[in-house]
C-alpha atoms as a PDB file:
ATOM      1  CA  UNK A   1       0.000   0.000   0.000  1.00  0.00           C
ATOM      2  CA  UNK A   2       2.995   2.216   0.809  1.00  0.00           C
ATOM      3  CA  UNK A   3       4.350   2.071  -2.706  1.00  0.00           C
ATOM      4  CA  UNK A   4       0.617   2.583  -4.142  1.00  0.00           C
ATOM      5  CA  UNK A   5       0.695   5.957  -2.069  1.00  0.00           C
ATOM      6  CA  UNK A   6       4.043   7.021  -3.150  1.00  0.00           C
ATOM      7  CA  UNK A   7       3.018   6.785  -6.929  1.00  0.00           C
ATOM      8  CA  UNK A   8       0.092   9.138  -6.114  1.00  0.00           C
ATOM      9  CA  UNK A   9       2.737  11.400  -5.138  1.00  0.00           C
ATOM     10  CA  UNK A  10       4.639  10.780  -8.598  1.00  0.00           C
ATOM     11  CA  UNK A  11       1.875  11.117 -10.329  1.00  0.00           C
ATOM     12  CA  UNK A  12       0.925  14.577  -9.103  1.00  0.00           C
ATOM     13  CA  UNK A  13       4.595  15.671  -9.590  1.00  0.00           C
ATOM     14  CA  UNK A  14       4.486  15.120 -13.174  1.00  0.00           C
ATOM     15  CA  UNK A  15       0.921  16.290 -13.825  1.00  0.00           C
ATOM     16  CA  UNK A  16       2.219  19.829 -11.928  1.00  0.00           C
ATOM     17  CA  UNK A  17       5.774  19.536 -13.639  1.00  0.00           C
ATOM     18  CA  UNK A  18       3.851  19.038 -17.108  1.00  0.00           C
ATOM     19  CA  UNK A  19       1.814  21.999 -16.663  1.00  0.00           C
ATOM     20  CA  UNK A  20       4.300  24.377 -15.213  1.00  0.00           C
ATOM     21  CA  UNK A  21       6.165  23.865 -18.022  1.00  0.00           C
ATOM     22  CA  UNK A  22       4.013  23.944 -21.009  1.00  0.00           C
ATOM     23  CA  UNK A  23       3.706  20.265 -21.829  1.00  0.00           C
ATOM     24  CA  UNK A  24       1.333  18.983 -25.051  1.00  0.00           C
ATOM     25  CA  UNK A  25      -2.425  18.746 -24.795  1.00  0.00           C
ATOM     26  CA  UNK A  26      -1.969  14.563 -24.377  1.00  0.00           C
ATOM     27  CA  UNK A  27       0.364  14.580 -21.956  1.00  0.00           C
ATOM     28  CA  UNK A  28      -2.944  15.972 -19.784  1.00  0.00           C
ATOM     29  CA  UNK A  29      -4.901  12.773 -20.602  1.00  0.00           C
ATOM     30  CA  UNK A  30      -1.738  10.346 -19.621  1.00  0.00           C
ATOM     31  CA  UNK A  31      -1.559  12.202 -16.460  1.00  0.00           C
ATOM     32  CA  UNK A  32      -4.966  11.612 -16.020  1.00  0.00           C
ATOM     33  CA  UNK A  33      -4.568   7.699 -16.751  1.00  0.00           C
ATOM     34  CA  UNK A  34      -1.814   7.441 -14.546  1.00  0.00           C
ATOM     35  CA  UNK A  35      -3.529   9.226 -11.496  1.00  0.00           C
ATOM     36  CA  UNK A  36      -7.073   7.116 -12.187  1.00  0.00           C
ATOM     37  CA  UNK A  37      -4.768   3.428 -13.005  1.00  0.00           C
ATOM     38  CA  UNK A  38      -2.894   4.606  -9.403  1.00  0.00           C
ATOM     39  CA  UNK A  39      -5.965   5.760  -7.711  1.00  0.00           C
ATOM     40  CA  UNK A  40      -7.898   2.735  -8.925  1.00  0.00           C
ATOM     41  CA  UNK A  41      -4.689   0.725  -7.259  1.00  0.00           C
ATOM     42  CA  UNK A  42      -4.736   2.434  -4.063  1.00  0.00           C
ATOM     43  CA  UNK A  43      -8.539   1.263  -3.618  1.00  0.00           C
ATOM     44  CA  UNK A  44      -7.475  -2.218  -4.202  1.00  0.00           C
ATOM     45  CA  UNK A  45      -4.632  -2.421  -1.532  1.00  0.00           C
ATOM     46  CA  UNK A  46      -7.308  -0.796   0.819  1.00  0.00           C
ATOM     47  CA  UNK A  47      -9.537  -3.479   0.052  1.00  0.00           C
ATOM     48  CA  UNK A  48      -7.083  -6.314   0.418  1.00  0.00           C
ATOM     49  CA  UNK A  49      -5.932  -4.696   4.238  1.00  0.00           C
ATOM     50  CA  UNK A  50      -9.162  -4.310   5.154  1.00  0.00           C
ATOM     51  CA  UNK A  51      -9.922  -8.250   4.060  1.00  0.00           C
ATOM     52  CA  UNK A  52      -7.192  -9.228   5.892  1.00  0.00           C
ATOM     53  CA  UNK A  53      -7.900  -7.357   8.816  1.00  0.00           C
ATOM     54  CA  UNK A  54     -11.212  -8.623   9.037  1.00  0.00           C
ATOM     55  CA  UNK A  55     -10.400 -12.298   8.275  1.00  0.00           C
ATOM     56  CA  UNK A  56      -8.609 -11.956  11.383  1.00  0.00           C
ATOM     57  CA  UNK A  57     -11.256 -11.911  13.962  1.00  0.00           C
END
């Protein structure tokens, strides 16, 4: 989960180093893929720890 939450980071580094620096119109749509693909990600590891947790008790 910790490296799911770390990409989230990455991926709003490059979305705000694309824009600050003029970047083509599709690199605003692969931004967007990468934050949804790592968001989407995120919700799965979630999902998984809280199975886990629960399959504990």
């Amino acid at each position: 989960m910790a490296i799911a939450a770390l990409n989230l980071v990455l991926d709003f580094d490059f979305i705000e180093q694309a824009s600050e620096q003029g970047a083509p119109k599709y690199l605003e749509a692969y931004g967007a893929f990468c934050l949804l693909v790592t968001l989407i990600w995120l919700y799965l590891e979630i999902l998984r720890l809280l199975a886990k947790l629960q399959s504990r008790n």
